[in-house]
Each structure stands twice: as structure tokens, then as C-alpha cells.
N, C-alpha and C. Protein backbone atom coordinates (compact mmCIF):
# COMPACT_ATOMS: atom_id res chain seq x y z
N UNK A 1 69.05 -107.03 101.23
CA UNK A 1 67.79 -106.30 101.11
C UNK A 1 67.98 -105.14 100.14
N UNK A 2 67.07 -104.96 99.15
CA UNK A 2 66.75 -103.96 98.49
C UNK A 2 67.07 -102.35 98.77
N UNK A 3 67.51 -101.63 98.02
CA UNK A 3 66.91 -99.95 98.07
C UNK A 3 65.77 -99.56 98.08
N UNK A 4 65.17 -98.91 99.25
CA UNK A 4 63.68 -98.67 99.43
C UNK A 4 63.16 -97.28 99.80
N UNK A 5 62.35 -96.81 98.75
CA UNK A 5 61.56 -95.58 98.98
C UNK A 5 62.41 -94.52 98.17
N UNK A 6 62.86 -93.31 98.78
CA UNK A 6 63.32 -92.33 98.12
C UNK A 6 64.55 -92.99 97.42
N UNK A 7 65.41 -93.65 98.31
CA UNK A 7 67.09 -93.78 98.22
C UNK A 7 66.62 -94.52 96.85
N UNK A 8 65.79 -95.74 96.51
CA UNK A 8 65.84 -96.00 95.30
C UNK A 8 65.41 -95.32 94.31
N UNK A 9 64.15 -94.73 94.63
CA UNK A 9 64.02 -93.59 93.46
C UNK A 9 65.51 -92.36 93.00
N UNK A 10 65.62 -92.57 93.78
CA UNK A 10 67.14 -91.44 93.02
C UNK A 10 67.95 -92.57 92.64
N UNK A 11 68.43 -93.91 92.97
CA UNK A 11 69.29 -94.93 92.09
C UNK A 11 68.56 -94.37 91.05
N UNK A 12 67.52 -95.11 90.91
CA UNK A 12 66.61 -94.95 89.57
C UNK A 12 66.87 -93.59 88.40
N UNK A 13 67.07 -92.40 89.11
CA UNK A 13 66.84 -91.23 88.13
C UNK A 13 68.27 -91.05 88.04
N UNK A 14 69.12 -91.39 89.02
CA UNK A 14 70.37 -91.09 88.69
C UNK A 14 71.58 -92.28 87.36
N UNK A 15 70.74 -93.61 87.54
CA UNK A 15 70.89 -94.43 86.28
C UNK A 15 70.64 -93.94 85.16
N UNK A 16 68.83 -93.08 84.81
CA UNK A 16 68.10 -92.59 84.15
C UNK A 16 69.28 -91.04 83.40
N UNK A 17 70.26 -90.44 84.07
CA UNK A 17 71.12 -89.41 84.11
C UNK A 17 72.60 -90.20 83.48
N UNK A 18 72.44 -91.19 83.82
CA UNK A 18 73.92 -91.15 83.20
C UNK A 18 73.75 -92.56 82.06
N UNK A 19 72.34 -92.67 81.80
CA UNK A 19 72.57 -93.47 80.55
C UNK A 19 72.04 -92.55 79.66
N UNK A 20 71.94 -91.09 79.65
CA UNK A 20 71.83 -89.93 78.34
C UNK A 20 70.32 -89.98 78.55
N UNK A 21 69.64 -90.28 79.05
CA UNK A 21 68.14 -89.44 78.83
C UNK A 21 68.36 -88.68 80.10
N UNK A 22 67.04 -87.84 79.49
CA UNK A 22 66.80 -86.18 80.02
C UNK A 22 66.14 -86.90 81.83
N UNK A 23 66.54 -86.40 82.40
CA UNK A 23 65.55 -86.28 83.75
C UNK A 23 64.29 -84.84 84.02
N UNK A 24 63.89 -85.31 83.75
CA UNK A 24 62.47 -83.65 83.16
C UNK A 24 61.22 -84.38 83.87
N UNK A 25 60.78 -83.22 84.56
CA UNK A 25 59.42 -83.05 85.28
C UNK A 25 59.17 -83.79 86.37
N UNK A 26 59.89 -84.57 87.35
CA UNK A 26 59.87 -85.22 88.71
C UNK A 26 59.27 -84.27 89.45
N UNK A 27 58.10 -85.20 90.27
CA UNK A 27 57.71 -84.36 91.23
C UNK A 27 58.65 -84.09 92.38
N UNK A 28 59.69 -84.78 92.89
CA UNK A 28 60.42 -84.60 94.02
C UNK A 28 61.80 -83.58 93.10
N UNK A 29 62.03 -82.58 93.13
CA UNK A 29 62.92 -82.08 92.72
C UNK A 29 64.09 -82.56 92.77
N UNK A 30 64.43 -82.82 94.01
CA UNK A 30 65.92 -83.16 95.31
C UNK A 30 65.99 -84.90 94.32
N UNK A 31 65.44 -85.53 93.17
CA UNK A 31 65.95 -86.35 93.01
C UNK A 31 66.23 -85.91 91.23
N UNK A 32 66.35 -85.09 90.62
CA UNK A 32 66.34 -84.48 89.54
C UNK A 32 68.15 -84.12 89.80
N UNK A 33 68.79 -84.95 89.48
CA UNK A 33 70.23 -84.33 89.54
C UNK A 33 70.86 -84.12 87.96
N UNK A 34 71.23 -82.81 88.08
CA UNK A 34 71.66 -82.42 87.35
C UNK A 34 72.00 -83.41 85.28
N UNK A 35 71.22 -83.33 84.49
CA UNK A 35 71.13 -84.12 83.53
C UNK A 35 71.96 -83.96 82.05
N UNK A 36 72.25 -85.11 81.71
CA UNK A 36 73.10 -85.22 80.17
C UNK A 36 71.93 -84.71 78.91
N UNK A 37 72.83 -84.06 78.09
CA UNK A 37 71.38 -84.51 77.26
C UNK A 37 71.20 -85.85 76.66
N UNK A 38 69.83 -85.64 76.16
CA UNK A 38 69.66 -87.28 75.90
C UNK A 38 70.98 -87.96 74.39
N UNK A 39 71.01 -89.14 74.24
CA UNK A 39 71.68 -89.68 73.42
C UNK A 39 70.86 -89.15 72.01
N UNK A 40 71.89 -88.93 70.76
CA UNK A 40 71.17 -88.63 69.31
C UNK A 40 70.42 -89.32 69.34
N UNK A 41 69.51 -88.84 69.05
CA UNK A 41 68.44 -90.05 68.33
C UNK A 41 68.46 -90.52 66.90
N UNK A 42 68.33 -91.99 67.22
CA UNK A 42 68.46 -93.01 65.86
C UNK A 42 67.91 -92.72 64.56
N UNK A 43 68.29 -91.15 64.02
CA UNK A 43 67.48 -90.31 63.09
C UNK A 43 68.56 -89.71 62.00
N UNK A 44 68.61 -89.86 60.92
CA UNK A 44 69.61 -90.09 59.98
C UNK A 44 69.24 -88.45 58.80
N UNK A 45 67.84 -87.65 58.93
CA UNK A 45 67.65 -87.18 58.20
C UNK A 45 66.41 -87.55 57.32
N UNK A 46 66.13 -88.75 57.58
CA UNK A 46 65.07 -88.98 56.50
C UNK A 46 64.28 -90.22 57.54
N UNK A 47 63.95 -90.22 58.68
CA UNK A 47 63.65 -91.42 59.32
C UNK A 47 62.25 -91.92 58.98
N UNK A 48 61.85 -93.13 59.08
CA UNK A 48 60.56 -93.94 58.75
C UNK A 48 59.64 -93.14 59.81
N UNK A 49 57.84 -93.01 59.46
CA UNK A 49 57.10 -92.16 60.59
C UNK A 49 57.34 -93.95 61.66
N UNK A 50 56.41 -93.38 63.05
CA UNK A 50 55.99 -94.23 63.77
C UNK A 50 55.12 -95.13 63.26
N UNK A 51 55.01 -96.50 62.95
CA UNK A 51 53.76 -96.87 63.12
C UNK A 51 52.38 -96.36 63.37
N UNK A 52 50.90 -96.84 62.95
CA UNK A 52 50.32 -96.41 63.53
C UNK A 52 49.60 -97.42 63.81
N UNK A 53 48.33 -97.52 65.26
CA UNK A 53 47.88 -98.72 65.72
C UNK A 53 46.52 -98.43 66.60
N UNK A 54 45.54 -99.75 66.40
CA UNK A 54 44.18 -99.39 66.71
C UNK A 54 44.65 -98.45 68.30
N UNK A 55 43.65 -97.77 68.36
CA UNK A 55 43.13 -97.39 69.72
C UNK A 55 42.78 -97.97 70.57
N UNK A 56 41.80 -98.87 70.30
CA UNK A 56 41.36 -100.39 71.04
C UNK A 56 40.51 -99.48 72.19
N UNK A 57 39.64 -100.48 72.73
CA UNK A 57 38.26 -99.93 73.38
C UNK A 57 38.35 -98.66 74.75
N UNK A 58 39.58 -98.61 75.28
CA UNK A 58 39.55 -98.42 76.66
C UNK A 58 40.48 -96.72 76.70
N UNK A 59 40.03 -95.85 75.22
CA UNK A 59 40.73 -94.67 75.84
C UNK A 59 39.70 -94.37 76.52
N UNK A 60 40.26 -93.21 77.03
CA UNK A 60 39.51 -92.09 77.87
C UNK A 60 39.70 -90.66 77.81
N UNK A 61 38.83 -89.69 76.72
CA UNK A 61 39.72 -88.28 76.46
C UNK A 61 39.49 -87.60 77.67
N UNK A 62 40.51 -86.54 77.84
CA UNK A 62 40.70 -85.82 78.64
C UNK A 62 41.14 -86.00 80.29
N UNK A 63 42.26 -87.30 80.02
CA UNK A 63 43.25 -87.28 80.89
C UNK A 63 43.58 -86.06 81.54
N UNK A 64 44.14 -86.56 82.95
CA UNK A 64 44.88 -85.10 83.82
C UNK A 64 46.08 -85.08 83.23
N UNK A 65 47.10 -83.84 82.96
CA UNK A 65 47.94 -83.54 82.59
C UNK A 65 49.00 -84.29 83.78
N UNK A 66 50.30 -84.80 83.78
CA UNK A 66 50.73 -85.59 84.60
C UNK A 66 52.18 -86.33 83.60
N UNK A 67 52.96 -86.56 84.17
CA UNK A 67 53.78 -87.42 83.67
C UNK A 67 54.07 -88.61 84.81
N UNK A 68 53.40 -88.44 86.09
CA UNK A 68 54.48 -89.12 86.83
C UNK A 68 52.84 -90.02 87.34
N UNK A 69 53.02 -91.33 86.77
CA UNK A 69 51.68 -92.24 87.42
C UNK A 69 51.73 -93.35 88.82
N UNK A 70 53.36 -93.01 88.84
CA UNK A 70 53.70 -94.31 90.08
C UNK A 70 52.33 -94.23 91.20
N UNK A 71 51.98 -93.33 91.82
CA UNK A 71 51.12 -93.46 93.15
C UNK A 71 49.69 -94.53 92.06
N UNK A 72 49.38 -94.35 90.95
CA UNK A 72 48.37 -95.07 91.05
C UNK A 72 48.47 -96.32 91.00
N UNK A 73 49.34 -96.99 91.64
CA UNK A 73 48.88 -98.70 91.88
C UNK A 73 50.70 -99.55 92.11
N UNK A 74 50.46 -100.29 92.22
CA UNK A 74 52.02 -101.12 92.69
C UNK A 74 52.39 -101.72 91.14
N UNK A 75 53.50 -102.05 91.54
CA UNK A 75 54.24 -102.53 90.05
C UNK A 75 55.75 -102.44 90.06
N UNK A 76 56.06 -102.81 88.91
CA UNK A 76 57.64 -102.44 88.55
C UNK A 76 58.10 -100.56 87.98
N UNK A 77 58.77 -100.31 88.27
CA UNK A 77 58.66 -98.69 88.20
C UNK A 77 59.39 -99.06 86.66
N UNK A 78 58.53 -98.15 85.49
CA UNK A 78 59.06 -98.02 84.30
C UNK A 78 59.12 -96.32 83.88
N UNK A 79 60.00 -95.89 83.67
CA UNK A 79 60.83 -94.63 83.31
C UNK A 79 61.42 -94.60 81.89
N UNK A 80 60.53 -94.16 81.04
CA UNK A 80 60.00 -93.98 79.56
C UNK A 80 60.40 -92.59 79.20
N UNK A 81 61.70 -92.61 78.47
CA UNK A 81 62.18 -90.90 77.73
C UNK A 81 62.40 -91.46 76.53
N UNK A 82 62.45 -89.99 75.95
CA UNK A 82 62.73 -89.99 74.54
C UNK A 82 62.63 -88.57 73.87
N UNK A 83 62.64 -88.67 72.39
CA UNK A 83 62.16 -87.54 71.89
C UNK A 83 60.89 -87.44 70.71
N UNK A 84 60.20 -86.89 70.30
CA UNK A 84 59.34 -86.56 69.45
C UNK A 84 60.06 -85.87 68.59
N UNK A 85 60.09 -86.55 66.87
CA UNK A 85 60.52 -85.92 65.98
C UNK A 85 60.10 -85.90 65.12
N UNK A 86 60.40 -84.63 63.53
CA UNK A 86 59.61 -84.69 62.61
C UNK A 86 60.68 -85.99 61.69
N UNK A 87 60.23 -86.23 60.48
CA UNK A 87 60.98 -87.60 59.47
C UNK A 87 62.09 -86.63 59.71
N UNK A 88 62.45 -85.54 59.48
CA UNK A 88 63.86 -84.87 59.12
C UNK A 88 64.70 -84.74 60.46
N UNK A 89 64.22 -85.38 61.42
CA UNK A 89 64.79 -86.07 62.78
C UNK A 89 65.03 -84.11 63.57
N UNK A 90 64.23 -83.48 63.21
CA UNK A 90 64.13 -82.03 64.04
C UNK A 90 63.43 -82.85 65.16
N UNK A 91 63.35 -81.61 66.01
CA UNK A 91 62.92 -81.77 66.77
C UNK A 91 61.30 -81.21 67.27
N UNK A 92 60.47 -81.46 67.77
CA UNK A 92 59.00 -81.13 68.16
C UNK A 92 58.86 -80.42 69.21
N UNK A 93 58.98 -79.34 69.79
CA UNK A 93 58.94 -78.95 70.91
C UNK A 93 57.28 -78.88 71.00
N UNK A 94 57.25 -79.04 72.68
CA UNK A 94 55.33 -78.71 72.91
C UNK A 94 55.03 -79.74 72.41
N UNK A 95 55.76 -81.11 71.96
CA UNK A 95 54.19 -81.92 71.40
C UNK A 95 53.52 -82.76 72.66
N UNK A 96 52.20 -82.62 72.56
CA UNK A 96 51.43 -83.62 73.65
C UNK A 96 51.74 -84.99 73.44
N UNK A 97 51.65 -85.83 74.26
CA UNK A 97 51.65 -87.07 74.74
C UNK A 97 50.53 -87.65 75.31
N UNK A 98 49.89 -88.50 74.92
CA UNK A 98 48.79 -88.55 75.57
C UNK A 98 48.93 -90.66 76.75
N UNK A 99 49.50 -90.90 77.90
CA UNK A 99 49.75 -91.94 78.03
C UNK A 99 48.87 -92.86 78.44
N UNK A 100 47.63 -94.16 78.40
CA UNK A 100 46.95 -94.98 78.94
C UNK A 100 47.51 -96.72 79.36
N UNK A 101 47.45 -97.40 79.87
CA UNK A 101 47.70 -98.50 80.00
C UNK A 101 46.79 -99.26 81.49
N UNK A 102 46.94 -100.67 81.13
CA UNK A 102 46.16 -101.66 82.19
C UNK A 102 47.42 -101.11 83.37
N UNK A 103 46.67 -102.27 84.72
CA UNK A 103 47.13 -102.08 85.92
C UNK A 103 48.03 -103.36 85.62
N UNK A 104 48.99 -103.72 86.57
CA UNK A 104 49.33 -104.90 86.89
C UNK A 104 48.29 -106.39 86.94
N UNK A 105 47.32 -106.24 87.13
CA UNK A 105 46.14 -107.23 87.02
C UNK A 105 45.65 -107.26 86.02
N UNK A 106 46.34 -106.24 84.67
CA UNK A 106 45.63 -106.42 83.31
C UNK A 106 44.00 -105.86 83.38
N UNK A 107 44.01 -104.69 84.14
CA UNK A 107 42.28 -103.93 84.02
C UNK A 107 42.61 -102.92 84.15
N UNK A 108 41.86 -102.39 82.98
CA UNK A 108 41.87 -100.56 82.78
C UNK A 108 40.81 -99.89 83.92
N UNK A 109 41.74 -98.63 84.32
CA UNK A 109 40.33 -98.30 84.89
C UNK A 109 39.22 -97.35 83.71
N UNK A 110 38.23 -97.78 83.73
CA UNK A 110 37.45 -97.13 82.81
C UNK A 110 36.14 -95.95 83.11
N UNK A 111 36.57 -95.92 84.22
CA UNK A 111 35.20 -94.64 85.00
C UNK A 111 36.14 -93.31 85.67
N UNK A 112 37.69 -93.78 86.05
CA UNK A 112 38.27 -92.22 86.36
C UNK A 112 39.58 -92.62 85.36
N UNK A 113 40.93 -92.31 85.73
CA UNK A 113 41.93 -91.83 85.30
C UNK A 113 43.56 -92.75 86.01
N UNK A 114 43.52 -94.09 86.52
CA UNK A 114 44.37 -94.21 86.99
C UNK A 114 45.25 -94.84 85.61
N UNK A 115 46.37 -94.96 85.91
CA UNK A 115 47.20 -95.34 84.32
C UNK A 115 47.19 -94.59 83.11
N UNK A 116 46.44 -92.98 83.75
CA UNK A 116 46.38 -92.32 82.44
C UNK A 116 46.32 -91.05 83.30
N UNK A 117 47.59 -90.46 81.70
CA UNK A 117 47.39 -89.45 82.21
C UNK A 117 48.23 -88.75 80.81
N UNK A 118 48.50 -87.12 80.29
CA UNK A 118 48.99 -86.57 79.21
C UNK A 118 50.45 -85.57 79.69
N UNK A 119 51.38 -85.32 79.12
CA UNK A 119 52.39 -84.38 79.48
C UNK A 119 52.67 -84.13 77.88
N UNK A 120 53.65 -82.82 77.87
CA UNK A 120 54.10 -82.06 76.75
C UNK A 120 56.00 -81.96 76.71
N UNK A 121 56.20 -82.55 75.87
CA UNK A 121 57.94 -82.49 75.07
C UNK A 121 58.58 -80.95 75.84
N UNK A 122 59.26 -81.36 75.81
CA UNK A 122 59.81 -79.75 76.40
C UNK A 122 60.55 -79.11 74.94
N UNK A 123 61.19 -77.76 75.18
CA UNK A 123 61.61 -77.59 73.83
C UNK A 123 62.71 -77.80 73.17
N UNK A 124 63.49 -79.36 73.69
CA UNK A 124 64.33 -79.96 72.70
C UNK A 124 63.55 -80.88 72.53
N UNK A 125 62.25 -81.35 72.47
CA UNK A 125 61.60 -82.33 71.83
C UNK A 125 61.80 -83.51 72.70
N UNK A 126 62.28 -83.57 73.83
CA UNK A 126 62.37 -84.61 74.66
C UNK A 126 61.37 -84.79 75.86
N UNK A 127 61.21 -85.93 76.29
CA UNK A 127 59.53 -85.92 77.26
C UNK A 127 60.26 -87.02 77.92
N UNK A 128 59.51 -87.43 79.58
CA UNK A 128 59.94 -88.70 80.19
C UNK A 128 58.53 -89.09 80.95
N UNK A 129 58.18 -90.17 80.91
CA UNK A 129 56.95 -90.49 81.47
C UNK A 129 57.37 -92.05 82.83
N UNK A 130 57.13 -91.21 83.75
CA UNK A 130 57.30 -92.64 84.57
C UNK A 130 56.02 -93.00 85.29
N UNK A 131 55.80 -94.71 85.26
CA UNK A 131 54.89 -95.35 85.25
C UNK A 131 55.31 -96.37 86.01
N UNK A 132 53.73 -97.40 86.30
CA UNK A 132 53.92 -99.19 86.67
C UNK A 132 54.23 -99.58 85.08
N UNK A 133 55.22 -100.74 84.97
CA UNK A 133 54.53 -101.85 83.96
C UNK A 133 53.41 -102.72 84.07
N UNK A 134 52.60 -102.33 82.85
CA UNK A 134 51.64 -102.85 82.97
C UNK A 134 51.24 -104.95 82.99
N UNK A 135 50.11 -105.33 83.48
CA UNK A 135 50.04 -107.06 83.40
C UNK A 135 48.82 -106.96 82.25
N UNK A 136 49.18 -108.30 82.03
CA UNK A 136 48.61 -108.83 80.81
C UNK A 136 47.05 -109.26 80.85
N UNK A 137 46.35 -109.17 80.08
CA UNK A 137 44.83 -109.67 79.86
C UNK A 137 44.92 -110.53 78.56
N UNK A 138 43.75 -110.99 78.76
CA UNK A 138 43.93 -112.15 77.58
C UNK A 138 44.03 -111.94 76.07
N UNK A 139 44.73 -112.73 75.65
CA UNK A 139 44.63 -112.27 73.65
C UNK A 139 45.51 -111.22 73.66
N UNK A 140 46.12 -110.57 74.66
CA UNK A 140 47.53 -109.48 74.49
C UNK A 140 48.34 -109.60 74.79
N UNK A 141 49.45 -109.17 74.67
CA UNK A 141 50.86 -109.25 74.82
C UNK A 141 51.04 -107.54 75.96
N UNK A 142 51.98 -107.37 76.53
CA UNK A 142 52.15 -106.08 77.54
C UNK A 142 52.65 -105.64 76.87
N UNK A 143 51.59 -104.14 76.80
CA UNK A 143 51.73 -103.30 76.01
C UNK A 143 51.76 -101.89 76.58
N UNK A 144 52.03 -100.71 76.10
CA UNK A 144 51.24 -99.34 76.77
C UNK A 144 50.71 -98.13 75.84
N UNK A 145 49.41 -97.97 75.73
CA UNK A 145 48.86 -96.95 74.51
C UNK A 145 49.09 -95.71 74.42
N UNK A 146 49.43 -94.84 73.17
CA UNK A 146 49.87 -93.78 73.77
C UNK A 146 49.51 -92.86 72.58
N UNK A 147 49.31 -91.52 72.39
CA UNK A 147 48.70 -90.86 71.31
C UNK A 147 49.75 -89.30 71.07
N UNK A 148 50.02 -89.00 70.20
CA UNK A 148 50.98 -88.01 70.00
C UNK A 148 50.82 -86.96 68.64
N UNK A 149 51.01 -86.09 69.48
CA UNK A 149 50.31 -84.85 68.69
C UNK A 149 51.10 -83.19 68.43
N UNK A 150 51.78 -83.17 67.32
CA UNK A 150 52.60 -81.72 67.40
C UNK A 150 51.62 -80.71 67.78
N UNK A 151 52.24 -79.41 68.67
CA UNK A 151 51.43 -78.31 68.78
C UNK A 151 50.79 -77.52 67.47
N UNK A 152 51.08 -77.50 66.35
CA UNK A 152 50.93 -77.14 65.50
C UNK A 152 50.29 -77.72 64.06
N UNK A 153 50.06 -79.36 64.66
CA UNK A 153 49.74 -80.40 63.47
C UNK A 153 48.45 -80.71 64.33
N UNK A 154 47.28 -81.01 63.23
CA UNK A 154 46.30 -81.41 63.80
C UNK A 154 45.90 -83.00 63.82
N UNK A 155 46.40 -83.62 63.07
CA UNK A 155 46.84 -85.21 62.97
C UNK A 155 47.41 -85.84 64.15
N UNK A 156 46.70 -86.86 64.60
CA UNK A 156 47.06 -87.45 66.06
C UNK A 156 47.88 -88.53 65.66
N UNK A 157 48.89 -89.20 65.70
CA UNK A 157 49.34 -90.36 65.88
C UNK A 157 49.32 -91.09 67.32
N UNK A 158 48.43 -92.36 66.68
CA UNK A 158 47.89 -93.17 67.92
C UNK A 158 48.25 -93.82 67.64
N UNK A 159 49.26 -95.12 68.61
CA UNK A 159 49.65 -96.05 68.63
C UNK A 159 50.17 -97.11 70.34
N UNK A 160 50.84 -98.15 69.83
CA UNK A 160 50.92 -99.18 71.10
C UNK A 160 53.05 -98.72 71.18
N UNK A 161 53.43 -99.42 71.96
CA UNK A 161 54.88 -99.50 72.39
C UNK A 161 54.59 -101.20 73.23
N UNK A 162 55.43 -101.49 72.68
CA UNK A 162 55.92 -102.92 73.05
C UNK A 162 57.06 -103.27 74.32
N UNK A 163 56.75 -103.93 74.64
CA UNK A 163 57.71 -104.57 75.60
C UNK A 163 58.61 -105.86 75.07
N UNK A 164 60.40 -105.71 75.00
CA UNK A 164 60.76 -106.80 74.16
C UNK A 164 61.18 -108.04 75.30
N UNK A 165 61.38 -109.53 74.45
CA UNK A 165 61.69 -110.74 75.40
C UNK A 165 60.04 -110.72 75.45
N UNK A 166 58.98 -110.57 75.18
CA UNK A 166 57.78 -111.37 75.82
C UNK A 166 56.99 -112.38 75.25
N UNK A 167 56.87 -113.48 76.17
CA UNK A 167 56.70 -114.43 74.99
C UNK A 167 55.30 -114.28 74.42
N UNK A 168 54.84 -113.32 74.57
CA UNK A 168 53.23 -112.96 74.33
C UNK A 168 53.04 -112.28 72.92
N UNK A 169 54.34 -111.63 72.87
CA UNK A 169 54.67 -110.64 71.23
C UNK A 169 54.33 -112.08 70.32
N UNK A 170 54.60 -112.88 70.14
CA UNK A 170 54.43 -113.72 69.05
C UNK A 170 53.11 -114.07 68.84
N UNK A 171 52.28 -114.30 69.73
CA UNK A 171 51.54 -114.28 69.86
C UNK A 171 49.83 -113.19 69.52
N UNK A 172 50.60 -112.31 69.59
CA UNK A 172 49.52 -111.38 69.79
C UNK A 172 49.73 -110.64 68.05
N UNK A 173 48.30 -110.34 67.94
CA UNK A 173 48.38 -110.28 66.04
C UNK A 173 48.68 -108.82 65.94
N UNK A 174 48.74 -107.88 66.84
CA UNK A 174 48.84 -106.39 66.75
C UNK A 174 50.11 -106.06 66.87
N UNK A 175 51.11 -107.38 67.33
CA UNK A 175 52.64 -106.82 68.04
C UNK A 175 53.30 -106.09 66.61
N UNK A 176 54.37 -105.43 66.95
CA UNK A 176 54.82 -104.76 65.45
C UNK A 176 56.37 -104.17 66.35
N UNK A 177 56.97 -105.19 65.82
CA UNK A 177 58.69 -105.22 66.18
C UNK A 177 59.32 -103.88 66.49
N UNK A 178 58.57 -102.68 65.26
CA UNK A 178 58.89 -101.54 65.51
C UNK A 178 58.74 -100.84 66.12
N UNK A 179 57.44 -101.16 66.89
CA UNK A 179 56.99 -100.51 68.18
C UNK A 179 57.77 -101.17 69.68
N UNK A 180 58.78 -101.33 69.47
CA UNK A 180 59.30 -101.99 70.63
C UNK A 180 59.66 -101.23 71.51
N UNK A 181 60.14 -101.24 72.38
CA UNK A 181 60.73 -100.03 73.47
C UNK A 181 62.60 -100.50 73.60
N UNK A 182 63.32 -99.52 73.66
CA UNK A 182 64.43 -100.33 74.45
C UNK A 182 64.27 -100.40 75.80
N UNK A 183 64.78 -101.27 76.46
CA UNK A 183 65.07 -101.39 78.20
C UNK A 183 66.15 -102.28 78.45
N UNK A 184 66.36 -101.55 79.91
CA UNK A 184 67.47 -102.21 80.46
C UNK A 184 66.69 -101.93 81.93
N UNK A 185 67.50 -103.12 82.74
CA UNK A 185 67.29 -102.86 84.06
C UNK A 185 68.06 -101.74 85.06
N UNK A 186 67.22 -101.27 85.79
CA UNK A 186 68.34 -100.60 86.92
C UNK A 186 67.77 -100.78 88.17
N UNK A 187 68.31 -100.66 89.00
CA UNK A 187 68.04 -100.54 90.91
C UNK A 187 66.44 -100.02 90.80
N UNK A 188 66.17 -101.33 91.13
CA UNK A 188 64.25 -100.37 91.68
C UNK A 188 63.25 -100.32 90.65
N UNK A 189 63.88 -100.93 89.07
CA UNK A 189 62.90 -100.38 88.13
C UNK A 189 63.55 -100.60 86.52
N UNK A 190 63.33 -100.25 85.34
CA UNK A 190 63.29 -100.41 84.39
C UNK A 190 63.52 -98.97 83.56
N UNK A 191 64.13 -99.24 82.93
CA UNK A 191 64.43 -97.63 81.99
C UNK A 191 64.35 -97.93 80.33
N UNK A 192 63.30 -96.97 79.70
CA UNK A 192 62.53 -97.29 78.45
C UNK A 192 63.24 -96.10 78.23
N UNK A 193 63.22 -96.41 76.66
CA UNK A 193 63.65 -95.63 75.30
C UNK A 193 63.01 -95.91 74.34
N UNK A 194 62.11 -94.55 73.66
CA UNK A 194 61.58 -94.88 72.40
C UNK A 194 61.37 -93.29 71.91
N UNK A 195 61.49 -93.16 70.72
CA UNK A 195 61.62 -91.70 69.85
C UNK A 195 60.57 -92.00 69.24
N UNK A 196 59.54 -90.97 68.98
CA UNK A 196 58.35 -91.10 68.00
C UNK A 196 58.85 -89.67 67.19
N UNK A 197 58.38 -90.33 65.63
CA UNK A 197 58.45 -89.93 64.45
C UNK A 197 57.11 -89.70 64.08
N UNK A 198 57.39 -88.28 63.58
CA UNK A 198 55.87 -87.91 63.15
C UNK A 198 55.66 -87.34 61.36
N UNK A 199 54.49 -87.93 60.88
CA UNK A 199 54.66 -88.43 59.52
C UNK A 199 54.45 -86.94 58.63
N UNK A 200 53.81 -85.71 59.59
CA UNK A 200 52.96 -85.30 58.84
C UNK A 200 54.02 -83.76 58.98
């Protein structure tokens, strides 16, 4: 039988701790143990911006501020860090995040706020967003939308993050290799890596 309830949520953050991302902003403190900093990021000095990618029908402005979406709905627990950087691979402190995605049944909610929600980089430019993975609707591949914005730049970069292994990426005409996420599995859940580059 499985790890269940808290005991797995700390497997989870304590995997999340010793594979180099930041553990930042948990609502349960007592599972926030003590953190590495995150691994360099794959940033050389001169890095390519992010992609950029439709919006597609189903934002919603003015999300609750939030990083942590698990209570809204069942799923696989996905735990999403990284950093926000400029091309010269600095770092962004304060930049917003803005996160949306379907439920497991592949439906947005579109009248309140569940699967969405916004948090801010702390000031090494690193952010962690934990979530469900989202299920699929038709004509897409599983995806999660997300919008990113320096405190100081007024240019939004809006774009998708990919999920890799799906056989739906080939499929789907928006997928873009570069938007992929890394993951690996751990106890209870899934642990994402992706650095956004900002062009401007």
C-alpha cells in the first residue's frame, strides 16, 4: 500500500529538496525541509527567449494569488519549479506567474477559479507551483497555460508547457518540443522543471 496524506506529501517535497529545486511557499510549513538551491539553469549567457503561444479561449484575468492548487480537484500531484530569466540567464526577481489548466476530465472551469491561480519568483528568480496534472480534451495534447511577466517589463509572455512521452504531442499542431517540461517520477506525484526566458 501506498504513502498517504501528509507522510506522502513530505516524500514528495523532500524528493522535490534533494533533486536541487527550491521548496518555496507550501502551505504546510512542517513539510518545507530545509532546501538546496535549485540546479544552474541551462543558461549559457546568451539563452534563446521562451517560445510564445496562443492563449486559446479559456483564460480568466484576475486569478487568486496562490501557488498551491492541489485542494481543487483529484489527480496526480505535479510540483513545477524553476526559474525566470532574462536571455543573459540573470535572474528576475518578483516576476508574476500567471498558472491556468483543465481538470483531470479535460474541462476548464470557466465561471470561478479552480486550476487557476498566479504567484511571484522570489528574489533568486525561482518560483514552484504545485498542481493536478491536467486530462485531455479533444484536438489536444496535455498541456498547462501559463503567462509571465517581469515586475518591471510590461510585455507578457504567454505561453503552453508540455508534457513529454505523450502520444498526443504528435498530434496536436500547437505542440513545440521546446516547451516541454522535464519530469521524473517520485512517491505520490511527479516533479516538473522548466526555466522561462524572457525576451524583452
Amino acid at each position: 500500500m501506498g504513502i498517504a496524506g501528509s507522510d506522502r506529501r513530505s516524500v514528495v517535497i523532500k524528493a522535490l529538496s534533494a533533486a536541487g529545486f527550491a521548496a518555496l511557499g507550501l502551505p504546510d510549513r512542517s513539510l518545507a525541509q530545509p532546501a538546496e538551491l535549485p540546479a544552474t539553469p541551462a543558461c549559457e549567457g546568451h539563452a534563446a527567449a521562451t517560445p510564445r503561444q496562443t492563449e486559446g479561449p479559456f483564460f480568466t484575468p484576475s486569478s487568486p494569488q496562490r501557488a498551491d492548487l492541489r485542494s481543487d480537484g483529484s489527480g496526480t500531484l505535479l510540483v513545477l519549479s524553476g526559474f525566470v530569466l532574462t536571455r543573459q540567464c540573470r535572474p528576475i526577481p518578483g516576476a508574476l506567474l500567471d498558472f491556468w489548466h483543465a481538470d483531470t476530465a479535460g474541462q476548464y472551469d470557466n465561471r470561478g477559479f479552480r486550476f487557476r491561480g498566479h504567484l511571484f519568483a522570489d528574489q533568486l528568480g525561482r518560483y514552484q507551483f504545485i498542481t493536478r496534472a491536467p486530462g485531455l480534451y479533444t484536438g489536444r495534447t496535455r498541456h498547462l497555460h501559463v503567462k509571465v511577466r517581469a515586475a518591471t517589463q510590461s510585455p507578457v509572455l504567454t505561453t503552453q508547457l508540455y508534457f513529454p512521452d505523450e502520444p498526443g504531442n504528435r498530434r496536436d499542431s500547437l505542440f513545440d518540443a521546446k516547451l516541454l517540461m522535464s519530469l521524473r517520477r517520485a512517491e505520490g506525484g511527479q516533479l516538473g522543471r522548466f526555466d522561462f526566458v524572457l525576451a524583452g
